[in-house]
N, C-alpha and C. Protein backbone atom coordinates (compact mmCIF):
# COMPACT_ATOMS: atom_id res chain seq x y z
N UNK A 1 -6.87 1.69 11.03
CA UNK A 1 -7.29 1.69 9.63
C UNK A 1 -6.82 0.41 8.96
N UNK A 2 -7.60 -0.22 8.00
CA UNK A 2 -7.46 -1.50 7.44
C UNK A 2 -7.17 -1.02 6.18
N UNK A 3 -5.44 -1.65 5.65
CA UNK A 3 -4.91 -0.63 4.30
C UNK A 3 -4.69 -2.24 4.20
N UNK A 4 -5.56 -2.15 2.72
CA UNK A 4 -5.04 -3.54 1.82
C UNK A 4 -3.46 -2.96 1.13
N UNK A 5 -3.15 -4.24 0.59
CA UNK A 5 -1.24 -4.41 0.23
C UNK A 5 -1.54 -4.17 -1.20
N UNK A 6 -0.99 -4.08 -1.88
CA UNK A 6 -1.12 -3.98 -3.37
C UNK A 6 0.20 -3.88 -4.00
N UNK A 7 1.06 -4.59 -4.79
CA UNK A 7 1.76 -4.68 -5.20
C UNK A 7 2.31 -5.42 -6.84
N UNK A 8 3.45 -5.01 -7.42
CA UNK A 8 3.62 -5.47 -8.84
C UNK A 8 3.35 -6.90 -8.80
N UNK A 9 1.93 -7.09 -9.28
CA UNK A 9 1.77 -8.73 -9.41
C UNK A 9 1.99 -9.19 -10.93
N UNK A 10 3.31 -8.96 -11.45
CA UNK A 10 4.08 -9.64 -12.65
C UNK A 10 5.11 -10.26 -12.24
N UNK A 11 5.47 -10.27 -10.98
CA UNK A 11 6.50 -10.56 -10.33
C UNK A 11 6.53 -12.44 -9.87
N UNK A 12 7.16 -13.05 -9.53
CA UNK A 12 7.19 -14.56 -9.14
C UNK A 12 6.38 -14.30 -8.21
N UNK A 13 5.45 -15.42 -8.07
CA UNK A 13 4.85 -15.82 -6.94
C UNK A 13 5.41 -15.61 -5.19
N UNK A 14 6.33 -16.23 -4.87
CA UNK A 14 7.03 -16.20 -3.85
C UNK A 14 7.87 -15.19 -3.63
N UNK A 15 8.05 -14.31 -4.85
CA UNK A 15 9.12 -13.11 -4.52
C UNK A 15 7.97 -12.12 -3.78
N UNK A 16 6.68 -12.27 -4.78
CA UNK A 16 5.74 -11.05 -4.26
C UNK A 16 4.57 -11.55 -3.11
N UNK A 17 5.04 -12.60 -2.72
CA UNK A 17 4.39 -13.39 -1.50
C UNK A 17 5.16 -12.49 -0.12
N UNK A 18 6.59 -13.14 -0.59
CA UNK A 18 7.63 -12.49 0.59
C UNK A 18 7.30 -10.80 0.97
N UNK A 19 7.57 -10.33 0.06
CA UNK A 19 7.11 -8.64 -0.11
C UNK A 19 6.09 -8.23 0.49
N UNK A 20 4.73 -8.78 0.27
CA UNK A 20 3.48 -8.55 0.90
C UNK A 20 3.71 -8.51 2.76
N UNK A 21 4.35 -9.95 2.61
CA UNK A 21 4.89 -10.48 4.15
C UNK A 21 5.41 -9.55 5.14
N UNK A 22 6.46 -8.57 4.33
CA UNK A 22 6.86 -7.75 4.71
C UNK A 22 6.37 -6.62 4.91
N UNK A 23 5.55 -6.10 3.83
CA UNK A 23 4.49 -4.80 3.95
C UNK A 23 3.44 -5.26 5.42
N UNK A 24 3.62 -6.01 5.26
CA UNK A 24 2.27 -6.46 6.36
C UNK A 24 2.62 -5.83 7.60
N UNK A 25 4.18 -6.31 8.25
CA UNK A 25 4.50 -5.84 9.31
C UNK A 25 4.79 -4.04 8.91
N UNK A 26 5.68 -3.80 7.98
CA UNK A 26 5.95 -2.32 7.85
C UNK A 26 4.15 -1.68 8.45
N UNK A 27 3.01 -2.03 7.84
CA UNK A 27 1.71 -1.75 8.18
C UNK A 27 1.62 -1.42 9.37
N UNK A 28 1.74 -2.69 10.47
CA UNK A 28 1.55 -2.89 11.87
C UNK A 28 2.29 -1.55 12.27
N UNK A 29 3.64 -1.68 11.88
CA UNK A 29 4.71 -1.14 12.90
C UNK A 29 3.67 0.62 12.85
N UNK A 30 3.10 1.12 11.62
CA UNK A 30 2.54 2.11 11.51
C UNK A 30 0.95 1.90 12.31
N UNK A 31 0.74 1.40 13.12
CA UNK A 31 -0.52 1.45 14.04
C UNK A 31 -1.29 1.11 13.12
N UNK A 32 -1.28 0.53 11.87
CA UNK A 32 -2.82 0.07 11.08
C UNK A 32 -2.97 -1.51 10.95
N UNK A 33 -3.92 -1.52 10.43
CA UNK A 33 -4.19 -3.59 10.21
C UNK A 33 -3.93 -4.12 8.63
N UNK A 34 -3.15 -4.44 8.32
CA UNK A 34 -2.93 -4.96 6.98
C UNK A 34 -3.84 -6.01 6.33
N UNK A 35 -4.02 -5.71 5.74
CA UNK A 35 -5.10 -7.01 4.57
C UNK A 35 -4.30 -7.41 3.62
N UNK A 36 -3.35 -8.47 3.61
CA UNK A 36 -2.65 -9.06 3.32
C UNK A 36 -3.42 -10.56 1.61
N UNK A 37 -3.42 -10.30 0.77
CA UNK A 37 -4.79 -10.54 -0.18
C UNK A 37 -4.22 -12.71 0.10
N UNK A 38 -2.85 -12.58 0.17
CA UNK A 38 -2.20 -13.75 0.12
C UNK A 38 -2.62 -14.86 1.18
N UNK A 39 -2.98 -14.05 2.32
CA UNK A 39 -3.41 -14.71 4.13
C UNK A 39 -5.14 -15.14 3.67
N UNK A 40 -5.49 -14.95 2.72
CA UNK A 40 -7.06 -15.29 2.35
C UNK A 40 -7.11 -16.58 2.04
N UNK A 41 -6.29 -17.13 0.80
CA UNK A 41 -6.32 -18.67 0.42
C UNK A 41 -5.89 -19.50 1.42
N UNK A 42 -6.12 -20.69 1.32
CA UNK A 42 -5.93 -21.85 2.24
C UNK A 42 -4.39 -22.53 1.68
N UNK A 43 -4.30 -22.24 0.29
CA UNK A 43 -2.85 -22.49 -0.39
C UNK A 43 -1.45 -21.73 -0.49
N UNK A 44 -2.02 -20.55 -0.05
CA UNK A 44 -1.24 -18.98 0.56
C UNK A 44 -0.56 -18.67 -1.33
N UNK A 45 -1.85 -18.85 -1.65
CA UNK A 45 -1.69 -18.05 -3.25
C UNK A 45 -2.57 -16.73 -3.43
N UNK A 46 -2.63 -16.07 -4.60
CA UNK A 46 -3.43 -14.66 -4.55
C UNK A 46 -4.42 -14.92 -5.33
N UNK A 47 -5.68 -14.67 -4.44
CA UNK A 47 -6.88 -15.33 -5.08
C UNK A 47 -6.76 -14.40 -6.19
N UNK A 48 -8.22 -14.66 -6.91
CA UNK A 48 -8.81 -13.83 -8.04
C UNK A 48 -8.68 -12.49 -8.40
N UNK A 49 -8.30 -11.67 -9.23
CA UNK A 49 -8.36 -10.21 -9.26
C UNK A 49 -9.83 -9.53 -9.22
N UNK A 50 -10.54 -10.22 -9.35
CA UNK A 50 -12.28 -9.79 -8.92
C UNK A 50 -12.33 -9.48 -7.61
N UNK A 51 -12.14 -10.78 -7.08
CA UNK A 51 -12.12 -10.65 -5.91
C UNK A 51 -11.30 -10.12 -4.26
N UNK A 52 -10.20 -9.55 -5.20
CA UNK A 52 -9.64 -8.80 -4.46
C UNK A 52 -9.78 -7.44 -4.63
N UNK A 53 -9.95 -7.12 -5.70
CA UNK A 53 -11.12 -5.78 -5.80
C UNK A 53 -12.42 -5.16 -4.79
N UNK A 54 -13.27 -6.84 -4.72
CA UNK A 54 -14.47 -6.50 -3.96
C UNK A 54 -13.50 -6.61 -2.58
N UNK A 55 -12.56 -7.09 -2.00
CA UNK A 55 -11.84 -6.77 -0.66
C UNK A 55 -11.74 -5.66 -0.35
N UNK A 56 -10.81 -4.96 -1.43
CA UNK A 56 -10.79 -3.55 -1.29
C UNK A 56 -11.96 -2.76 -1.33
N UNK A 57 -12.35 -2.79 -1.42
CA UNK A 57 -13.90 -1.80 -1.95
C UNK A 57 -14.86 -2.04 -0.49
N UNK A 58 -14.62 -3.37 -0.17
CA UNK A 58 -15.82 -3.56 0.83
C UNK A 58 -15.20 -3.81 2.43
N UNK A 59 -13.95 -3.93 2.35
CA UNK A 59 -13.52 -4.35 3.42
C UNK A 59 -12.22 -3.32 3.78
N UNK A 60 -11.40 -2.87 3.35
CA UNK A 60 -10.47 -1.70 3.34
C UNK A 60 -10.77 -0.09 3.44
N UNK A 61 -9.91 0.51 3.83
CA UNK A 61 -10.14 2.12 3.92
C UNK A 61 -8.96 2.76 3.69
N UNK A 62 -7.82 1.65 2.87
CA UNK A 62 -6.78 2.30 1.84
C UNK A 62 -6.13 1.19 1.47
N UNK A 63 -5.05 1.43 1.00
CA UNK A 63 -4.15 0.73 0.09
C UNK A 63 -3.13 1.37 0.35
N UNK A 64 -2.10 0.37 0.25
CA UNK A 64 -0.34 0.40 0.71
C UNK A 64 0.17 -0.04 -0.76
N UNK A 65 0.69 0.59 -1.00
CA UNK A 65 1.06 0.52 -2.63
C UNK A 65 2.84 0.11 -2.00
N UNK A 66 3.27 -1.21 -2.62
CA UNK A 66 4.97 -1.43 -2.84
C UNK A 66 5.79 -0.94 -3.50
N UNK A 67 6.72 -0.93 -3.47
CA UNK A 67 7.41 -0.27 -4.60
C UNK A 67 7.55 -1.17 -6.10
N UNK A 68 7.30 -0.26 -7.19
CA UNK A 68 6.90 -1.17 -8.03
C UNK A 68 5.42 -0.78 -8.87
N UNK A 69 4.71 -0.65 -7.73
CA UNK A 69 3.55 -0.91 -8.10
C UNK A 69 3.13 0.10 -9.70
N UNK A 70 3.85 0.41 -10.05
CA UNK A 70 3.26 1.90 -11.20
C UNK A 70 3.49 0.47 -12.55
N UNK A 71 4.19 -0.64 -12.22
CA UNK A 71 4.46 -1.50 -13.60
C UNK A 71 3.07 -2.64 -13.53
N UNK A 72 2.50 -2.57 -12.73
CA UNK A 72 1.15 -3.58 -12.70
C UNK A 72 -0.01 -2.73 -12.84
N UNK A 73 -0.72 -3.28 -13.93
CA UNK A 73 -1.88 -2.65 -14.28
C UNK A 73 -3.04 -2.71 -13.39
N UNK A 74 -3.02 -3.82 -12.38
CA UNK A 74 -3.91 -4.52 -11.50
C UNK A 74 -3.56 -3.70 -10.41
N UNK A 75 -2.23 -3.27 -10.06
CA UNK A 75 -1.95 -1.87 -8.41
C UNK A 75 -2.44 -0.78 -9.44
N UNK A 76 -2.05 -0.37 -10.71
CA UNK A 76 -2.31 1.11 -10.68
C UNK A 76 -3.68 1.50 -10.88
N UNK A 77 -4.80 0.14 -11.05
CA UNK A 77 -6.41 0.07 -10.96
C UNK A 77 -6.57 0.60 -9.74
N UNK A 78 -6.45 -0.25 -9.12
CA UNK A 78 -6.82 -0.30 -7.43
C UNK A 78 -6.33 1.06 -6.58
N UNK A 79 -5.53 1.02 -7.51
CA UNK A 79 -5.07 3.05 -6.50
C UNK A 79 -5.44 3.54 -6.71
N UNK A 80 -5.95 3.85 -8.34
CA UNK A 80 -6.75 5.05 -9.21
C UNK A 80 -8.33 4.87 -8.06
N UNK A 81 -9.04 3.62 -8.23
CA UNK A 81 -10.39 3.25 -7.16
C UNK A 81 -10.32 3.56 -6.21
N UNK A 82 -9.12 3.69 -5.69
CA UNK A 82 -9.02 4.11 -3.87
C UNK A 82 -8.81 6.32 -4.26
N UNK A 83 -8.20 6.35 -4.93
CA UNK A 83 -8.27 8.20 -5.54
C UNK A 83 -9.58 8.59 -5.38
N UNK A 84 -10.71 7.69 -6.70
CA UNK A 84 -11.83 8.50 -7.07
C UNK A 84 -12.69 7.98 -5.36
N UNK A 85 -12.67 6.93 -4.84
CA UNK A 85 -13.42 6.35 -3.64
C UNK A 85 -12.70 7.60 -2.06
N UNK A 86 -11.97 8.31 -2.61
CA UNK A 86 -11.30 9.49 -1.57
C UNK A 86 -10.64 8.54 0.01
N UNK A 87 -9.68 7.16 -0.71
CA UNK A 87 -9.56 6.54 0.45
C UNK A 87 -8.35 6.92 0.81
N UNK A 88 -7.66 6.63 1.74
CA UNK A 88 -6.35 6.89 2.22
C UNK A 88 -5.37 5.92 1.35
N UNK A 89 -4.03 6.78 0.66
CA UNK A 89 -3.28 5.86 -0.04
C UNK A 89 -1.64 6.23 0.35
N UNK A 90 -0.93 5.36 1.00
CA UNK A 90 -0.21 4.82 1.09
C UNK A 90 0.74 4.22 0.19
N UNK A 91 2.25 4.44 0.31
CA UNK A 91 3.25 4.35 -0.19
C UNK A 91 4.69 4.03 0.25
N UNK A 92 4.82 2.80 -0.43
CA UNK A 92 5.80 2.40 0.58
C UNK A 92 7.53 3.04 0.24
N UNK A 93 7.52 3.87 -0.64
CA UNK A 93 8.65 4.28 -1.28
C UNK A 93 8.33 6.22 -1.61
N UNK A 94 9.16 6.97 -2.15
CA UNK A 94 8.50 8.22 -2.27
C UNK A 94 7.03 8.89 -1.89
N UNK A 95 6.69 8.53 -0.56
CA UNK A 95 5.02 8.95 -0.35
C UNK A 95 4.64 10.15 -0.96
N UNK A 96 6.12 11.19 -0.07
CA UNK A 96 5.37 12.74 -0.53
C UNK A 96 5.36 12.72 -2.04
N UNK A 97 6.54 12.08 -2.72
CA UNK A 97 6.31 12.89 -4.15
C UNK A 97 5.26 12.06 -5.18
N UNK A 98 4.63 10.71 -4.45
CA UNK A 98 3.78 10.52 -5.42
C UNK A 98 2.43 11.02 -4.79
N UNK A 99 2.37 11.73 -3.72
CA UNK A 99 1.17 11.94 -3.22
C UNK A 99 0.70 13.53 -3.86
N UNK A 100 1.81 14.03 -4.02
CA UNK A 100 2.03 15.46 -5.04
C UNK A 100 0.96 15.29 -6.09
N UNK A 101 1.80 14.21 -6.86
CA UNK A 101 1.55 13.66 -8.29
C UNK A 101 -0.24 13.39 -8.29
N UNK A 102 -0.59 12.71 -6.97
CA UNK A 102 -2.14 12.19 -7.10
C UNK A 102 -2.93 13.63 -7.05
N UNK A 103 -2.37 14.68 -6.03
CA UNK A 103 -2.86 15.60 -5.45
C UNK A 103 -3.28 16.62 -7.33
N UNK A 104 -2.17 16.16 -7.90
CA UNK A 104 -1.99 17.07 -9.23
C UNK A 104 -2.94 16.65 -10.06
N UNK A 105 -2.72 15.42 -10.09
CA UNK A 105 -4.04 14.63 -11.00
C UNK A 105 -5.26 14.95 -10.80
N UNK A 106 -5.86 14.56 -9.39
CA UNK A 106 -7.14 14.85 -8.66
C UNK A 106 -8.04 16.48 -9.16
N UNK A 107 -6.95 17.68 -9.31
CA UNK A 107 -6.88 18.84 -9.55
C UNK A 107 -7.32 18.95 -10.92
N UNK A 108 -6.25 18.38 -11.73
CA UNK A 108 -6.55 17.81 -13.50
C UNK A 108 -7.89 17.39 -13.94
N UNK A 109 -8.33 16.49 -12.93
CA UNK A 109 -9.89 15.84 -12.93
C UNK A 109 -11.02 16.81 -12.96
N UNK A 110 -10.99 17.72 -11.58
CA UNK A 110 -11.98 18.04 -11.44
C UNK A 110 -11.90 20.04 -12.60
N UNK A 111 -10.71 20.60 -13.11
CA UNK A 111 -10.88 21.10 -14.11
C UNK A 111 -11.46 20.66 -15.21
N UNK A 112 -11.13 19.43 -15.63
CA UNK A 112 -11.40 18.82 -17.07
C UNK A 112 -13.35 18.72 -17.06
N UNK A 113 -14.04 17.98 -15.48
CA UNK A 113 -14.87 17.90 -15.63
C UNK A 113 -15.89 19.31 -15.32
N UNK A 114 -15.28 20.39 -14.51
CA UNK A 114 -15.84 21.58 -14.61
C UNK A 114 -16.11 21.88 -15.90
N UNK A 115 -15.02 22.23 -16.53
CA UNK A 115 -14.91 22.55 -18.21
C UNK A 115 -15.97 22.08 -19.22
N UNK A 116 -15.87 20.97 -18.74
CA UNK A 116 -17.07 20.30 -19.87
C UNK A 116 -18.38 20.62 -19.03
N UNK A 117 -18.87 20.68 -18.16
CA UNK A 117 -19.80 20.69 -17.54
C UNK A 117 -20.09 22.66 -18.08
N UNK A 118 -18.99 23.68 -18.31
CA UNK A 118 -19.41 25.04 -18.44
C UNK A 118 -19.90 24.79 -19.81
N UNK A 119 -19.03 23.85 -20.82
CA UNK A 119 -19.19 24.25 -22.06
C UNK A 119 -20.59 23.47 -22.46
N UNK A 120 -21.25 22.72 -21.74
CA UNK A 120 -22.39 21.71 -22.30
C UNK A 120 -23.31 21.88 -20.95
N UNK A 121 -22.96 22.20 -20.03
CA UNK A 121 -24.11 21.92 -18.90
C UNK A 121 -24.73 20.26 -18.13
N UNK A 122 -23.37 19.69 -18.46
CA UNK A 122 -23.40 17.93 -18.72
C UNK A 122 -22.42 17.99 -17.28
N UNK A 123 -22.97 17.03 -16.38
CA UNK A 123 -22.17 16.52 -15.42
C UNK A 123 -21.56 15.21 -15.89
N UNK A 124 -20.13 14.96 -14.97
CA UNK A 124 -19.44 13.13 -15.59
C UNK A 124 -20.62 12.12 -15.14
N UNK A 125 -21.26 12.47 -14.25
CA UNK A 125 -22.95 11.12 -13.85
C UNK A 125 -23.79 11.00 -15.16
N UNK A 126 -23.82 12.14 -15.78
CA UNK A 126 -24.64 12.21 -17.48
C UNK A 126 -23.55 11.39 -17.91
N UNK A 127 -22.73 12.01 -18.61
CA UNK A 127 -22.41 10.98 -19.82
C UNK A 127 -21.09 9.91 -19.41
N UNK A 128 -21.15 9.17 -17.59
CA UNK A 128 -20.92 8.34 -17.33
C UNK A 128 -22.08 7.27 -17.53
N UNK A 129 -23.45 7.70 -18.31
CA UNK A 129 -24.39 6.32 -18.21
C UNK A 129 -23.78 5.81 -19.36
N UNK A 130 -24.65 4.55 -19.39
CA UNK A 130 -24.08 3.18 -20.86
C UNK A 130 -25.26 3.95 -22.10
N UNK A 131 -24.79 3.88 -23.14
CA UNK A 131 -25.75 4.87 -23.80
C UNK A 131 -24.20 4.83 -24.83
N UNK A 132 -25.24 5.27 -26.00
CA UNK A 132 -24.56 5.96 -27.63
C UNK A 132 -25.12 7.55 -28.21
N UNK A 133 -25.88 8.09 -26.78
CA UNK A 133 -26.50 9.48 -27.10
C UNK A 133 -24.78 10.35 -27.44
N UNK A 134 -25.01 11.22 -28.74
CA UNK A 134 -24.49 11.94 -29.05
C UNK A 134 -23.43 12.76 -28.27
N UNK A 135 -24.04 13.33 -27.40
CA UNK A 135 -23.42 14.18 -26.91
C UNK A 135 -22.67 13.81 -25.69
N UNK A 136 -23.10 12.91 -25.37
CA UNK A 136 -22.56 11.81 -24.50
C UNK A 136 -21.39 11.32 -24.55
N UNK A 137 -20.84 10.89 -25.69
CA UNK A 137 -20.12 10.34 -26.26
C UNK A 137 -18.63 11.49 -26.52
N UNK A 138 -19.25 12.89 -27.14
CA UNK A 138 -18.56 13.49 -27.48
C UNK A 138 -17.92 13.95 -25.89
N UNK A 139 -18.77 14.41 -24.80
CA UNK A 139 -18.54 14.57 -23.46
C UNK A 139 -16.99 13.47 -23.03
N UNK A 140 -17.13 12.12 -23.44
CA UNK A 140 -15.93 11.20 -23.25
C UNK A 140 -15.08 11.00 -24.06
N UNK A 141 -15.05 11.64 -25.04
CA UNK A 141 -13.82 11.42 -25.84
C UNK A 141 -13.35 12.76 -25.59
N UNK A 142 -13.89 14.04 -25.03
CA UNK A 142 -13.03 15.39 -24.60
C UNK A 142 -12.49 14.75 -23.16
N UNK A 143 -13.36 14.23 -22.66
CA UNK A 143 -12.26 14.15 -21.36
C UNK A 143 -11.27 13.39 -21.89
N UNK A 144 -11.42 12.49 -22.19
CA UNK A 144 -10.25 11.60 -22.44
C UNK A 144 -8.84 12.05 -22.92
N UNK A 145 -9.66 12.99 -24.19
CA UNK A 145 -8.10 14.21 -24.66
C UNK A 145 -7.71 14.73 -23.62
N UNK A 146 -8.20 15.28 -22.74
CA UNK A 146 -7.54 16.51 -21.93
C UNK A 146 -6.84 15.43 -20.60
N UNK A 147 -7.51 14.44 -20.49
CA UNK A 147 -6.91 13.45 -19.50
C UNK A 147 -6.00 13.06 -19.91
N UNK A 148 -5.42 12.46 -20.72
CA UNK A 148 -4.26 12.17 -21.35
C UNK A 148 -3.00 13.47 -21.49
N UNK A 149 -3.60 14.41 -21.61
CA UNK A 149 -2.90 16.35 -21.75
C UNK A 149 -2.39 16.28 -20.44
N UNK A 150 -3.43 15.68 -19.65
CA UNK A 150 -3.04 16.08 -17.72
C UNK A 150 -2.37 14.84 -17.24
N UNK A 151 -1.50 13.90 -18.09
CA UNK A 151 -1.00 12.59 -17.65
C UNK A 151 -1.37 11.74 -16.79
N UNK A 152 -3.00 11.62 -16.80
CA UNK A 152 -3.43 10.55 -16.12
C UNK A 152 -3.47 9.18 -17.44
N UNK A 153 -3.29 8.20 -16.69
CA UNK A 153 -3.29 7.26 -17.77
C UNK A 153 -4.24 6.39 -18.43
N UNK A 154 -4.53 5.55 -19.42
CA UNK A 154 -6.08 4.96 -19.70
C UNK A 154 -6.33 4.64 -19.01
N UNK A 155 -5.96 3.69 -18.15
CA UNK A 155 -6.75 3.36 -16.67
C UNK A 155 -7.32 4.16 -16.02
N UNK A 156 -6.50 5.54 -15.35
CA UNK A 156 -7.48 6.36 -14.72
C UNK A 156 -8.32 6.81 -15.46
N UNK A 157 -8.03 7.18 -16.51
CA UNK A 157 -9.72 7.63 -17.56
C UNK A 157 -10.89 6.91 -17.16
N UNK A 158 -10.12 5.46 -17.58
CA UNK A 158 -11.31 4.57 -17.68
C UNK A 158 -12.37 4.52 -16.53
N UNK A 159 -11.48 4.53 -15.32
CA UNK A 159 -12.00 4.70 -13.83
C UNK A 159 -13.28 5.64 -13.92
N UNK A 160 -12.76 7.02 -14.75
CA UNK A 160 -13.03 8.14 -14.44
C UNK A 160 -15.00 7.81 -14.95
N UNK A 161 -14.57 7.11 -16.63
CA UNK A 161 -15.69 7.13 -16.80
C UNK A 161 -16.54 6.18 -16.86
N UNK A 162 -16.20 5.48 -16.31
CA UNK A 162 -16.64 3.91 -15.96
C UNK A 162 -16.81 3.23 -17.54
N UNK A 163 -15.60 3.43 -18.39
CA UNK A 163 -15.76 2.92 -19.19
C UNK A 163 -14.26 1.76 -19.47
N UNK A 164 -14.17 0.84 -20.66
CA UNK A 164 -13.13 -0.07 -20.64
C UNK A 164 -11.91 0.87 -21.34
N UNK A 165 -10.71 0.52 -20.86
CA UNK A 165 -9.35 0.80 -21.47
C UNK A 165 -9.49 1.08 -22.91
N UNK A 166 -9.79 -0.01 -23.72
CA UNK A 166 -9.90 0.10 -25.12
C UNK A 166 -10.89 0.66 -25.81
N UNK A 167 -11.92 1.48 -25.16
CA UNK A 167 -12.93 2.80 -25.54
C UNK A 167 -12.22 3.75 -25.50
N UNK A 168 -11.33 3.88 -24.39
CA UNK A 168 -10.39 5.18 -23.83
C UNK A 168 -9.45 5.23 -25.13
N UNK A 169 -8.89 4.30 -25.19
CA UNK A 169 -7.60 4.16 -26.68
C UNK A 169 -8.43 4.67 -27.83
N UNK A 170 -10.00 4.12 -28.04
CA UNK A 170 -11.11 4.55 -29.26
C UNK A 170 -10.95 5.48 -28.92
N UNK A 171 -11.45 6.41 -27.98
CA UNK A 171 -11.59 8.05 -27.84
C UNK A 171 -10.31 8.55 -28.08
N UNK A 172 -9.21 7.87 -28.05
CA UNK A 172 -7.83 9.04 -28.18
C UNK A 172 -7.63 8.58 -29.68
N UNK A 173 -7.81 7.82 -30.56
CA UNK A 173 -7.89 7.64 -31.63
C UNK A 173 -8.48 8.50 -32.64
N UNK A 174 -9.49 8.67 -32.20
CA UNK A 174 -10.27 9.38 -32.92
C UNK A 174 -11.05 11.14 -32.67
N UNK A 175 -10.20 12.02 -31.64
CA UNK A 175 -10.70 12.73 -31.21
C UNK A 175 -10.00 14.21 -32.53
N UNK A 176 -9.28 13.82 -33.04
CA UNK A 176 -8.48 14.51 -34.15
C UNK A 176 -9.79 14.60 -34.98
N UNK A 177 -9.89 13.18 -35.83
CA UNK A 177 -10.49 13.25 -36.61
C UNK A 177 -12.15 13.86 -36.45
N UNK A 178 -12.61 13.55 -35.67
CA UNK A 178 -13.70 14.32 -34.82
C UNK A 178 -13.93 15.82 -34.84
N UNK A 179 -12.52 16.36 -34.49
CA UNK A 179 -12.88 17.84 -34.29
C UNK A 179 -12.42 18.34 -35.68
N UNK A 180 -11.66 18.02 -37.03
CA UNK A 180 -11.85 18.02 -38.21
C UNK A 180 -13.29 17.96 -39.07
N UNK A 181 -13.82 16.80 -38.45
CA UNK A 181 -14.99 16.94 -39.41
C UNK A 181 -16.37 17.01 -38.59
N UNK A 182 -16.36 17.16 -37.60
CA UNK A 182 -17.49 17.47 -36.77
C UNK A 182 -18.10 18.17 -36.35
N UNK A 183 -18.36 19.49 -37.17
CA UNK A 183 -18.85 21.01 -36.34
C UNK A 183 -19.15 21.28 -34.77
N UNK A 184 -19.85 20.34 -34.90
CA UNK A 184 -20.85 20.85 -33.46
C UNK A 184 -19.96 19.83 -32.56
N UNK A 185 -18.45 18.39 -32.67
CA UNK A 185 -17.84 18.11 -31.78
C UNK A 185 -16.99 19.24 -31.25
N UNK A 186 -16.25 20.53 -32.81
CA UNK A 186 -15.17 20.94 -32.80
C UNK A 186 -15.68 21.88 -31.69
N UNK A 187 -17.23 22.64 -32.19
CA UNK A 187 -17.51 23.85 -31.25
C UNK A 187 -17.60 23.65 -29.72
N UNK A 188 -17.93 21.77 -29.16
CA UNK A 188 -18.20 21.57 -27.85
C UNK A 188 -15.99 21.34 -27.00
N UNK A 189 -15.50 21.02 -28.24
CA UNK A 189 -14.16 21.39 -28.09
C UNK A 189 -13.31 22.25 -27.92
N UNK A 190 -13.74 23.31 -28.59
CA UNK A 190 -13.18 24.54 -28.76
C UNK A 190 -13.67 25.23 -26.69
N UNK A 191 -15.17 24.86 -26.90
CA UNK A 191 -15.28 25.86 -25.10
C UNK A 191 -14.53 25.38 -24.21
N UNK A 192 -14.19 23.65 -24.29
CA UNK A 192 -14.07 23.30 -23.55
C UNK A 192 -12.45 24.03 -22.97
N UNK A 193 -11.73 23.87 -24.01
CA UNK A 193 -10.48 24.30 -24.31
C UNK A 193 -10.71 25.64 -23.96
N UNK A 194 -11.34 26.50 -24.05
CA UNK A 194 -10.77 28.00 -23.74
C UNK A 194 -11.12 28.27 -22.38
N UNK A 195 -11.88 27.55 -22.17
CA UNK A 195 -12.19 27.44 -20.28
C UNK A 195 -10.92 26.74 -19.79
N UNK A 196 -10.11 25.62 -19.96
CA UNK A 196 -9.15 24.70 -19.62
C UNK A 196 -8.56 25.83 -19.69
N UNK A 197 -8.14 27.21 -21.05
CA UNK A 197 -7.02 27.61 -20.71
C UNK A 197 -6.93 28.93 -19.85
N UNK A 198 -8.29 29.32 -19.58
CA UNK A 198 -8.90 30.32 -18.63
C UNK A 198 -8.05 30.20 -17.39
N UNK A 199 -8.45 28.70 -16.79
CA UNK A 199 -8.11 28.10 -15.60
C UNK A 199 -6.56 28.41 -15.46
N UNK A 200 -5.96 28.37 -16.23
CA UNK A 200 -4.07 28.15 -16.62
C UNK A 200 -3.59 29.47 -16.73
N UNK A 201 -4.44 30.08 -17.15
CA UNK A 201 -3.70 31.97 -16.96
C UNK A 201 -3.61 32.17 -15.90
């Protein structure tokens, strides 16, 4: 299996050069092939964050997360993509207990989107299109509440709904005020919620 490296890239250049270096072999010693993002340039720097994205996506079948990685917004992307893409994820520090944690999330997900799907009849492929339809809208700012309830973070939202970070922050902004003055948001709120707490009894 080919597990790209992924690690806190806020870190010095050469500190998180060395690190990778090292994951690479920890990789091997585990019978897999490391994709090392650093062994790509000709200058042994870390190319583009685009383009190490399309690595992962097109060329990998997991990710080796360093320790660290939960403080870089750029590893905790790429793990959340390897979650919803159902790839193998890897951990170079606490495996079982963050694999718990994904296992818990994953669980969180697919309640939140049942829920909305009982209370509206709306799958996340509906009101994951680009669009300002009504109900659409209201569909992503409930997940977003209840995603945030289930401690996934804007990023994974965002993942979730193929939308940007700072829509996700709009939807948690404003989902108060919404179900205050919005009848028909509060009533698609209210099912959603008594199904969420159906699930929990």
């Amino acid at each position: 299996m080919k597990l790209y490296i992924s690690g806190n890239t806020n870190q010095p250049p050469d500190q998180l050069r060395e690190e990778y270096t090292k994951a690479a072999r920890e990789i091997a010693k585990m019978g897999h092939e490391p994709m090392n993002p650093f062994d790509l340039q000709s200058d042994g720097s870390l190319p583009p964050w685009h383009e190490r994205l399309e690595i992962l996506a097109l060329q990998c079948e997991g990710i080796y997360l360093l320790s660290g990685w939960q403080e870089s917004e750029q590893a905790s992307t790429e793990r959340y993509n390897c979650l919803v893409a159902n790839r193998q994820i890897f951990y170079q520090s606490s495996e079982k207990e963050q694999s718990a944690l994904d296992d818990r999330k994953s669980a969180a997900i697919e309640r939140i989107k049942e829920a909305i799907h009982e209370a509206t009849g709306m799958t996340i492929e509906q009101y994951r299109e680009r669009g300002r339809k009504e109900e659409y809208v209201f569909a992503r700012m409930i997940f977003s509440h209840y995603g945030r309830r289930a401690d996934l973070s804007p990023e994974e939202i965002s993942v979730c709904l193929g939308r940007s970070k700072s829509m996700v922050y709009h939807y948690f902004k404003h989902y108060a005020n919404e179900v205050r003055f919005m009848p028909r948001f509060r009533c698609m709120a209210q099912k959603v919620d008594k199904f969420l707490q159906k699930c929990e009894s």
